[in-house]
Protein backbone atom coordinates (compact mmCIF):
# COMPACT_ATOMS: atom_id res chain seq x y z
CA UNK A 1 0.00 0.00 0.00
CA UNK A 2 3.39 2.63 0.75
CA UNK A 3 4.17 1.97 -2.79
CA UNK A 4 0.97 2.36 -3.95
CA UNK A 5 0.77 5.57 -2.20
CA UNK A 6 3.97 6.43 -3.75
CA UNK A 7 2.96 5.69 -7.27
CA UNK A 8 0.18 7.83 -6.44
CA UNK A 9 1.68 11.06 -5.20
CA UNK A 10 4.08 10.79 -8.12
CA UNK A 11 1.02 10.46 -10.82
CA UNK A 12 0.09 13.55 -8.77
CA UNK A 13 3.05 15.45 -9.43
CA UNK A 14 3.76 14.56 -12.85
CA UNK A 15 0.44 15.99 -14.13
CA UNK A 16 0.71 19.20 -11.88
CA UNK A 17 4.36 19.54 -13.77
CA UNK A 18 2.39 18.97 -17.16
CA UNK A 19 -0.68 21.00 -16.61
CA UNK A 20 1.90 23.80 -15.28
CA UNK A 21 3.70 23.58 -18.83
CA UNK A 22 1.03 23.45 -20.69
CA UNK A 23 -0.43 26.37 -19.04
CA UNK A 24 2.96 28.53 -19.25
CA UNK A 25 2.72 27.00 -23.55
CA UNK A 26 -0.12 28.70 -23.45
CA UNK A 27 1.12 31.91 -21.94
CA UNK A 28 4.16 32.38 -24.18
CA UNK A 29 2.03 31.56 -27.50
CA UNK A 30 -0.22 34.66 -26.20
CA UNK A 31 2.47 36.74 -25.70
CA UNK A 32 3.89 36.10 -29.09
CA UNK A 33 0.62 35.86 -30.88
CA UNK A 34 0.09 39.49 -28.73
CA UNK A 35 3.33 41.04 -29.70
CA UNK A 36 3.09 39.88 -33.64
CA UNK A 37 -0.35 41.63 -33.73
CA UNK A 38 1.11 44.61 -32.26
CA UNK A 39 3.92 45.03 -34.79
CA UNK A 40 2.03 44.18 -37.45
CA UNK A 41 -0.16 47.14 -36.30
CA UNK A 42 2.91 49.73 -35.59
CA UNK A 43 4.22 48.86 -39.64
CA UNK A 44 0.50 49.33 -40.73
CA UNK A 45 0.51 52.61 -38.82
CA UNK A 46 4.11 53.61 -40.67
CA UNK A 47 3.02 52.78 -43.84
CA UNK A 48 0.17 54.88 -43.65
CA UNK A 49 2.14 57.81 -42.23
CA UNK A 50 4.67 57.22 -44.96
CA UNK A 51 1.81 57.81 -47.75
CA UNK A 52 0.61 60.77 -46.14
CA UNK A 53 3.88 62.39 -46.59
CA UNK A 54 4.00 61.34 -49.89
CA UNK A 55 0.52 62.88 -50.90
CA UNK A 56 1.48 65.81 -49.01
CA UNK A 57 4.64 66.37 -50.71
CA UNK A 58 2.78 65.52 -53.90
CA UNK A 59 0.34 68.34 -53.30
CA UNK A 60 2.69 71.29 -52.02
CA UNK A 61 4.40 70.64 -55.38
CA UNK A 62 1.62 70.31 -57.36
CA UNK A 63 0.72 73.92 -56.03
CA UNK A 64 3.58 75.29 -56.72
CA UNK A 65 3.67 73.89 -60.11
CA UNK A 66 0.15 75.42 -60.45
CA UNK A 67 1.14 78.74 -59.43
CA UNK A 68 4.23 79.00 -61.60
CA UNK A 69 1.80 77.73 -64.15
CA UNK A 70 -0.86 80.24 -63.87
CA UNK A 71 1.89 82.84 -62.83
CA UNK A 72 2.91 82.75 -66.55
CA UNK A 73 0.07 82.30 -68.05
CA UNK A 74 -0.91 86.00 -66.41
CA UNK A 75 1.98 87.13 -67.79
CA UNK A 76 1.96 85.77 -71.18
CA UNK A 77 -1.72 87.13 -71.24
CA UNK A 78 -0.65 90.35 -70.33
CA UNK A 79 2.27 90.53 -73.01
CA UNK A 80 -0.64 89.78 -75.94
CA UNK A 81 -2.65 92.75 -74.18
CA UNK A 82 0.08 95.05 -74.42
């Protein structure tokens, strides 16, 4: 019956040791799984910012194409008036 009892408590202990791992397995694939999401989320966020600039420095030249544009336009206009 001691060795039963033996047997027993070491059954016991083995599956508290595997329950623990599993649980921590569990943990650390979270905390990946977690962390991936997050910088998947931060290069997103980057990417967008990037092609804000990009339209933004697409537009200030633009305008200053336009106004050179219409800036000699007015002035080619005005040389035909005169």
């Amino acid at each position: 019956d001691y060795l039963h009892s033996l047997g027993k408590a070491r059954t016991a202990q083995v599956q508290k040791d595997a329950r623990i791992g599993e649980a921590e397995a569990k943990r650390d694939a979270g905390i990946r799984e977690a962390k991936a999401k997050q910088e998947k989320v931060s290069a997103q966020y980057l990417s967008e910012i990037e092609m804000a600039k990009a339209q933004r420095d697409y537009e200030l030249k633009k305008a200053a194409y336009d106004i050179e544009v219409n800036t000699r336009r007015a002035q080619a206009d005005l040389a035909y008036q005169l």
